[in-house]
Every structure is written in structure tokens, then in C-alpha cells.
N, C-alpha and C. Protein backbone atom coordinates (compact mmCIF):
# COMPACT_ATOMS: atom_id res chain seq x y z
N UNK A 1 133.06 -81.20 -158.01
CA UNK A 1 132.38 -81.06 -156.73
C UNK A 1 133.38 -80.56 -155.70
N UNK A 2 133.30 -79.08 -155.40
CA UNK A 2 134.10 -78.78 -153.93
C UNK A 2 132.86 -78.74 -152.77
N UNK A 3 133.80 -79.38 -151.56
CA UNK A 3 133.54 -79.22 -150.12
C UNK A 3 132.59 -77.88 -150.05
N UNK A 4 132.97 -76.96 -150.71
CA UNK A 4 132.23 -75.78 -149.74
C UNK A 4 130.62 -75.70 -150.96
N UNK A 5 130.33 -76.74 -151.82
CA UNK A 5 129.39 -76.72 -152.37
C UNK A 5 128.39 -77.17 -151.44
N UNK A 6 128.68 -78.69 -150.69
CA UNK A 6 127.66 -79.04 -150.29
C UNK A 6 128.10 -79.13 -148.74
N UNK A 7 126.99 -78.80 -147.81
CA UNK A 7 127.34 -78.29 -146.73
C UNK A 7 126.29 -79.13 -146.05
N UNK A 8 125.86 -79.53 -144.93
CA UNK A 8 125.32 -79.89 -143.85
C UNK A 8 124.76 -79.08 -142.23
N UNK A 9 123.80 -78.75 -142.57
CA UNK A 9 123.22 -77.88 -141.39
C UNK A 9 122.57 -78.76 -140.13
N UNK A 10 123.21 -78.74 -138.95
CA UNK A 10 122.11 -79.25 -137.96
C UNK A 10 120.80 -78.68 -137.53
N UNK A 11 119.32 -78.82 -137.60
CA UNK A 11 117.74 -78.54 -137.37
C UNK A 11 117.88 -78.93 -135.84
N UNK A 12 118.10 -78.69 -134.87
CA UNK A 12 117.41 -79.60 -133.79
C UNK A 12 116.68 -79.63 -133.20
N UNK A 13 115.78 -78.48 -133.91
CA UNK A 13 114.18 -78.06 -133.08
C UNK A 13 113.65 -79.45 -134.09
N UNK A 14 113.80 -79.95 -135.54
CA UNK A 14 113.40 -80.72 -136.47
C UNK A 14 114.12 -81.82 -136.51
N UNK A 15 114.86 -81.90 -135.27
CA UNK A 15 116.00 -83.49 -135.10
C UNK A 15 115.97 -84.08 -136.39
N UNK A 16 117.04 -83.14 -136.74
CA UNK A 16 117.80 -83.80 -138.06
C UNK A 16 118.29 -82.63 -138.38
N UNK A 17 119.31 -83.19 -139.91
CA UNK A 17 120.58 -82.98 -140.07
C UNK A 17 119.97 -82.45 -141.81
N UNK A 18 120.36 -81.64 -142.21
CA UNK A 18 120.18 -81.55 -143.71
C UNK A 18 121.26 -81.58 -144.56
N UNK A 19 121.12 -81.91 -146.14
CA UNK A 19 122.43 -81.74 -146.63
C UNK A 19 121.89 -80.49 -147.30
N UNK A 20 122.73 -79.46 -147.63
CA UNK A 20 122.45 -78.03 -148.53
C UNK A 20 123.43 -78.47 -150.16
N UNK A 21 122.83 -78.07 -151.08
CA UNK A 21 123.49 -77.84 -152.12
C UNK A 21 123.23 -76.42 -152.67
N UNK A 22 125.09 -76.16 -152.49
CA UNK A 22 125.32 -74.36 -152.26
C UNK A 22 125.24 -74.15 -153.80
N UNK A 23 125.34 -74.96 -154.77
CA UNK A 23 125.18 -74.25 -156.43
C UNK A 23 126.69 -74.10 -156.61
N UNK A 24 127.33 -73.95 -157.86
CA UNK A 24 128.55 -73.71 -158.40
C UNK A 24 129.15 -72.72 -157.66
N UNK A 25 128.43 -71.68 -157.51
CA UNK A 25 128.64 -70.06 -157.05
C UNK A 25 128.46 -70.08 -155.63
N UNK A 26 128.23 -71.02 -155.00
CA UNK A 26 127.63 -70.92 -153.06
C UNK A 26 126.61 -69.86 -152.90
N UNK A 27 125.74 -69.68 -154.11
CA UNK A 27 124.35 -68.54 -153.90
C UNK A 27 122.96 -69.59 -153.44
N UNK A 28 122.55 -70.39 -153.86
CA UNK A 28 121.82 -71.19 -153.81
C UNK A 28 121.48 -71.76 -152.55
N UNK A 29 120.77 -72.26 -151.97
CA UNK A 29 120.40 -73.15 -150.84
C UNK A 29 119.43 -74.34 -151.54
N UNK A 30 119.38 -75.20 -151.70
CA UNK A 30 118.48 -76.42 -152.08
C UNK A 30 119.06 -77.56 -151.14
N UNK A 31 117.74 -77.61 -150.76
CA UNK A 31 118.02 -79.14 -149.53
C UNK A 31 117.92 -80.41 -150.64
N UNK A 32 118.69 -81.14 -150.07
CA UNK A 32 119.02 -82.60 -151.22
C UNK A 32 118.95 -83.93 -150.14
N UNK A 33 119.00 -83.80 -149.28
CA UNK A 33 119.44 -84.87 -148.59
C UNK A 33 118.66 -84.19 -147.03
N UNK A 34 118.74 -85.50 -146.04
CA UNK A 34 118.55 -85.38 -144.45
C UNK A 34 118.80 -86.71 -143.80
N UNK A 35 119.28 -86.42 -142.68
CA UNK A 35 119.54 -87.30 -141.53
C UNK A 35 118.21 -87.13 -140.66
N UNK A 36 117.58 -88.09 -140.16
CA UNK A 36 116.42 -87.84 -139.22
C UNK A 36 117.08 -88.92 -138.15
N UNK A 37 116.90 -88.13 -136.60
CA UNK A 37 116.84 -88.73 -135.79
C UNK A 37 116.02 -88.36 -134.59
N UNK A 38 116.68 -89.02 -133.34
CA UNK A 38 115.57 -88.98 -132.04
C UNK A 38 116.60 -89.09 -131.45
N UNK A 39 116.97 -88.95 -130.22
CA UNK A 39 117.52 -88.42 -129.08
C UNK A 39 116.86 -89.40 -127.75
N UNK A 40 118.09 -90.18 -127.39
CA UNK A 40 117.42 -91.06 -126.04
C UNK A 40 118.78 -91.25 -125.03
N UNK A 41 118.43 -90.46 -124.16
CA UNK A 41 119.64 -89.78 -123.29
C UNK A 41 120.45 -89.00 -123.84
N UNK A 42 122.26 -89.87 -123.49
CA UNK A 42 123.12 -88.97 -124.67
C UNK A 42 123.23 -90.20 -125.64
N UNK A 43 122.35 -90.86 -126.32
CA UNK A 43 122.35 -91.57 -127.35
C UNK A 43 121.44 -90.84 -128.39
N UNK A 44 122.16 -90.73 -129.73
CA UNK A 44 121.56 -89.93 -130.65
C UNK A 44 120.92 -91.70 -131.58
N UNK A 45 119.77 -91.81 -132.19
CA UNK A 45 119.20 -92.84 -132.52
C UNK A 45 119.36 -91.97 -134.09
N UNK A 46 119.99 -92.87 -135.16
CA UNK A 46 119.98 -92.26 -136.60
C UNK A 46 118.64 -93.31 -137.12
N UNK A 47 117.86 -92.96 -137.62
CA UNK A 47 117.09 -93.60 -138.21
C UNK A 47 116.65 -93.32 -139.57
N UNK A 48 116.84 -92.27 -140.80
CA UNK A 48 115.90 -92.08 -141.52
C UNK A 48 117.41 -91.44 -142.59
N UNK A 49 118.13 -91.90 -143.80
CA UNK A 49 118.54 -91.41 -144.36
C UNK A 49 117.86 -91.39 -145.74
N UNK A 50 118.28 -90.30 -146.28
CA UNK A 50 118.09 -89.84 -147.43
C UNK A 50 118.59 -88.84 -148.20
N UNK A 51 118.86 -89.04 -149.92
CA UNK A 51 119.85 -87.91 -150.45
C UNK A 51 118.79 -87.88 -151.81
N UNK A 52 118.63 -86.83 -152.37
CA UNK A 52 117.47 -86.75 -153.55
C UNK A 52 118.18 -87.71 -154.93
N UNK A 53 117.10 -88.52 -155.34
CA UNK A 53 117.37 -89.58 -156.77
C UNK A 53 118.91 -88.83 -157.62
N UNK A 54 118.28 -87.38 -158.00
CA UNK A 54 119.32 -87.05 -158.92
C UNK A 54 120.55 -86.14 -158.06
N UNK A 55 120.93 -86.37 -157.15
CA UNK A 55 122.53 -86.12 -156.38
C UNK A 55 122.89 -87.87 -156.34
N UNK A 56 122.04 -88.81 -156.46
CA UNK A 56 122.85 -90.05 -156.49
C UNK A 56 123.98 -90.76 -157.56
N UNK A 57 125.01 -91.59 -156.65
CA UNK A 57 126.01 -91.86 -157.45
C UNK A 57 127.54 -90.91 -156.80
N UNK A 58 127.35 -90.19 -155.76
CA UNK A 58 128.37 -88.64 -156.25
C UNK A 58 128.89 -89.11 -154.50
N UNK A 59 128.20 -89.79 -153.97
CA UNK A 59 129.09 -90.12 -152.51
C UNK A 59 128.42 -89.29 -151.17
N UNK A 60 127.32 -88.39 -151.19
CA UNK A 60 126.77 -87.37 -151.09
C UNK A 60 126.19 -87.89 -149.67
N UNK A 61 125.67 -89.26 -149.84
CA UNK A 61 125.16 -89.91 -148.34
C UNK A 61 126.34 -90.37 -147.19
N UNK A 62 127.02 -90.77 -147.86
CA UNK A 62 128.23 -91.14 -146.92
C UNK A 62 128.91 -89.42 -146.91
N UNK A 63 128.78 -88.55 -147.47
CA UNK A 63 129.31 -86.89 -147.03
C UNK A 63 128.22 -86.70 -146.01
N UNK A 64 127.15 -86.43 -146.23
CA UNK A 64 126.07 -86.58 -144.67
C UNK A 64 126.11 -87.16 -143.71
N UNK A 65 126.30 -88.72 -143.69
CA UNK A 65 126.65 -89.49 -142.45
C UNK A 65 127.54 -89.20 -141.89
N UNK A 66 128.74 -88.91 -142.43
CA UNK A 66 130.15 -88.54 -142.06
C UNK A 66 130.06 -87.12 -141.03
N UNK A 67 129.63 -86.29 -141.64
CA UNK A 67 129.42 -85.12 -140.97
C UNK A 67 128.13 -85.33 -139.71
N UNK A 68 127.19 -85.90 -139.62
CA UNK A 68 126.42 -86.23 -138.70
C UNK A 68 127.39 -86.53 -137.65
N UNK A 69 127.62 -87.99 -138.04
CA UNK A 69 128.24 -88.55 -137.08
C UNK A 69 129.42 -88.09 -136.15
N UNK A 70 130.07 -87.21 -137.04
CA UNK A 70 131.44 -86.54 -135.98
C UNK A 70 130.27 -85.23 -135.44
N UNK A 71 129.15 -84.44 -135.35
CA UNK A 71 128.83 -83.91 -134.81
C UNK A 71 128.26 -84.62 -133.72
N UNK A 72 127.76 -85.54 -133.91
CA UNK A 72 126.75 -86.69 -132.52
C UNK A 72 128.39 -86.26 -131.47
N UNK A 73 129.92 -87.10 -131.85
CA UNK A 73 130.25 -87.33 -131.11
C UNK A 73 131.17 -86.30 -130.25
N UNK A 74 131.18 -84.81 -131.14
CA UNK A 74 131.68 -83.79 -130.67
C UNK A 74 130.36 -83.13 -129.43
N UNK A 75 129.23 -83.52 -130.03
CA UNK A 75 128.19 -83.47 -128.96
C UNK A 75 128.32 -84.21 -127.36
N UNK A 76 129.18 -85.25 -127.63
CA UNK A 76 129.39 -86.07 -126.91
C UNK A 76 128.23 -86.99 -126.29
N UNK A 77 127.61 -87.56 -127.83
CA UNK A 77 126.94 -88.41 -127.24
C UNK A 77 127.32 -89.90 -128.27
N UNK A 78 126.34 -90.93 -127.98
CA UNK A 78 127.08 -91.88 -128.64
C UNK A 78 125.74 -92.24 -129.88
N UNK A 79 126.08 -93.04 -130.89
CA UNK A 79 125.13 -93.37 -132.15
C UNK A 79 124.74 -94.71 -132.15
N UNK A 80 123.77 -95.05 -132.21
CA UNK A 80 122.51 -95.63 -132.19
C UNK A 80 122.24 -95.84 -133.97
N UNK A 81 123.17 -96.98 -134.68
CA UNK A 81 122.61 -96.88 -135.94
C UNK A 81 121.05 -97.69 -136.36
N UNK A 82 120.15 -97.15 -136.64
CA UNK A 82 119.25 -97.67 -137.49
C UNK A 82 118.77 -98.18 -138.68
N UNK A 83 118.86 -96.78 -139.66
CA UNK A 83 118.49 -96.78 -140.55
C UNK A 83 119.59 -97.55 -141.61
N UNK A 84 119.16 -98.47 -142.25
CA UNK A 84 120.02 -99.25 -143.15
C UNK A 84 121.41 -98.71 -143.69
N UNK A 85 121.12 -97.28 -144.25
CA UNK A 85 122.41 -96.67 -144.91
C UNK A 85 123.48 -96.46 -143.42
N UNK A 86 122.95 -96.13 -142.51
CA UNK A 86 124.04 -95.94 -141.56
C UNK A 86 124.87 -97.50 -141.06
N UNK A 87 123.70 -98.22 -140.89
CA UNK A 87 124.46 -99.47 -140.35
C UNK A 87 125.50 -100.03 -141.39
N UNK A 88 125.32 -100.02 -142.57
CA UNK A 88 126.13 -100.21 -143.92
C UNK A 88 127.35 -99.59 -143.27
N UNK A 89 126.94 -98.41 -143.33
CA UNK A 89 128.46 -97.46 -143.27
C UNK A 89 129.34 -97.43 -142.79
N UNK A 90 128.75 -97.60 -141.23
CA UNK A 90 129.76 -97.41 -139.87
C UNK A 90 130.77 -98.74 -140.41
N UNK A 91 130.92 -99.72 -140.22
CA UNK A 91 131.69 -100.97 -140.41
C UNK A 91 132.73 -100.37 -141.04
N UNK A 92 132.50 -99.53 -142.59
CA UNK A 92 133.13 -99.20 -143.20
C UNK A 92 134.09 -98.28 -142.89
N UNK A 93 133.75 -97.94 -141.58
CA UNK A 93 134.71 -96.50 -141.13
C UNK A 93 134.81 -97.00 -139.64
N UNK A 94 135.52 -98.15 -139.30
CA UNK A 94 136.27 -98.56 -137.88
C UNK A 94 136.66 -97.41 -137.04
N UNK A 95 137.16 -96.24 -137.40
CA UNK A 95 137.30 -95.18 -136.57
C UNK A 95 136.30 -94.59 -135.65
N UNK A 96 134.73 -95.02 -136.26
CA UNK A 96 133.70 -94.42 -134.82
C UNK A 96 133.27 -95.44 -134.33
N UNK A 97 134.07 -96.88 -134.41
CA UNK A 97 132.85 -97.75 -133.67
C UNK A 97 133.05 -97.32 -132.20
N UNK A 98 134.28 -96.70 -131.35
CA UNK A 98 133.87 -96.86 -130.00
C UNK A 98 132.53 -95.74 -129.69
N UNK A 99 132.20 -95.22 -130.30
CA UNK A 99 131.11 -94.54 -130.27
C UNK A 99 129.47 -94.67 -130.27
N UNK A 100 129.55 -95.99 -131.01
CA UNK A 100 128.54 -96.99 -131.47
C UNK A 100 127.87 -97.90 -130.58
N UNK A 101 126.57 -97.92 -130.24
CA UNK A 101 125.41 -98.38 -129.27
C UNK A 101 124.68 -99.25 -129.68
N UNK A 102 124.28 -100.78 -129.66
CA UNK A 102 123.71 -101.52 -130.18
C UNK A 102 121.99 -100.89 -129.95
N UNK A 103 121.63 -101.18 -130.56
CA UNK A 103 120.13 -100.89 -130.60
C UNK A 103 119.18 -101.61 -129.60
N UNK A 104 118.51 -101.07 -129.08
CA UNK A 104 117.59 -101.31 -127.88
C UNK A 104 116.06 -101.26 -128.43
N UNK A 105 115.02 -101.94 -127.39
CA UNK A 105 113.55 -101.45 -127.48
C UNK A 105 113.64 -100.26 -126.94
N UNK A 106 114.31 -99.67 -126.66
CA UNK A 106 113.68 -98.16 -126.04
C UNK A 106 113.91 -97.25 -127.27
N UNK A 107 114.79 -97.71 -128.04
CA UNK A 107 115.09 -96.83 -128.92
C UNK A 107 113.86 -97.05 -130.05
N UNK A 108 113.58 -98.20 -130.42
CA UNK A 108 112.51 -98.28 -131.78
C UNK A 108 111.48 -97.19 -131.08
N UNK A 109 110.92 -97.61 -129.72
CA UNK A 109 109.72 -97.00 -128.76
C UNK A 109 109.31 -95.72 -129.29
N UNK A 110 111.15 -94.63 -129.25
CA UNK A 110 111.13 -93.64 -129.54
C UNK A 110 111.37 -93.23 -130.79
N UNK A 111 111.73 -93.92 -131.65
CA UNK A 111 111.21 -93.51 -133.30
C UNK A 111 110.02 -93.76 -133.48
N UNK A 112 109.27 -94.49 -133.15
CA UNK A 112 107.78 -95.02 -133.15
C UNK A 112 106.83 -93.57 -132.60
N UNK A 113 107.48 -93.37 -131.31
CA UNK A 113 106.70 -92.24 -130.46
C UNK A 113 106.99 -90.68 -131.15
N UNK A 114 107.81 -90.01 -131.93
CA UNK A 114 108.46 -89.17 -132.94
C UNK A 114 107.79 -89.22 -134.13
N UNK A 115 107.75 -90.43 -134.88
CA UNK A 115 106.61 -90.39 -136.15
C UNK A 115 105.01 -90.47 -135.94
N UNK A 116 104.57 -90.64 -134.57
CA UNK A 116 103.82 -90.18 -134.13
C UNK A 116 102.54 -91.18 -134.19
């Protein structure tokens, strides 16, 4: 597995994050994975991870979160973990907690108001 196989695109008309799997050769595009979130101020709310059954095992979700997350904060906003795999994670990586926003009712409001 090299870096330039699997890549991560930001959607933000589709608030979220995709993972790409570029193929052996980097010809390919197949989406495998996504970050879904919502946006409440400059707090980015992560709520919705996912990486497809057969990329599991390979580290592929924590390569997505990772890359999310340093984009939230080069965005300069701060993260709002939700979704189970993120809250797992962050702990694990002490380097973004000053970045990190405890979760609010305004925030569920607006995942609630997003899934529609």
C-alpha cells in the first residue's frame, strides 16, 4: 500500500470528505470510504464514518480521519467529534486535542436538520 494509492478528496457542496482508491497504477478512482459532516460556525461537526467491508483491516479509517482532521484545522476551524470512530481516535492522537469541541445540542440539531 503506497500513500499516493489512496487519496482523500474534500466534497463541500456534499459536506464530506471521501477516501479514493487510486488502483496499483493511480488510473482508477473508486470511492471506499467517507467522512460526513455539518458545519456550525467555525466548528466542523464529524458525524458519519465509513470505509467499505473489504478495504477493512489495512488502517484506511484512521488514513481518512487523519487527513480530515488536519484539513478542518488548516481550515481553521475546530472538530466537533461525533461519530464513534472519530471519538475513538482523537484520544489516540493527543496532538489535535487543542482543536477539539465538546459536543453541544446545537450540534446534534444540525445533524438532525442535514439528514433531513
Amino acid at each position: 500500500m503506497t500513500e499516493e494509492r489512496f487519496i482523500v478528496r474534500h466534497l463541500p457542496d456534499e459536506s464530506r470528505y471521501v477516501l479514493i482508491d487510486r488502483g496499483d497504477d493511480g488510473t482508477q478512482s473508486t470511492e471506499i470510504g467517507e467522512e460526513s459532516y455539518v458545519d456550525v460556525g467555525d466548528e466542523r461537526v464529524l458525524f458519519h464514518t465509513g470505509v467499505s467491508d473489504e478495504y477493512g483491516g489495512q488502517g484506511l479509517g484512521s488514513t481518512l480521519v487523519r487527513a480530515v482532521v488536519e484539513d478542518v484545522i488548516a481550515a481553521g476551524k475546530s472538530i466537533v467529534p461525533v461519530c464513534p470512530y472519530v471519538v475513538a481516535w482523537l484520544p489516540r492522537h493527543p496532538e489535535y486535542q487543542q482543536h477539539v469541541v465538546e459536543r453541544r445540542s446545537e450540534h446534534g440539531d444540525a445533524i438532525r436538520a442535514r439528514q433531513g
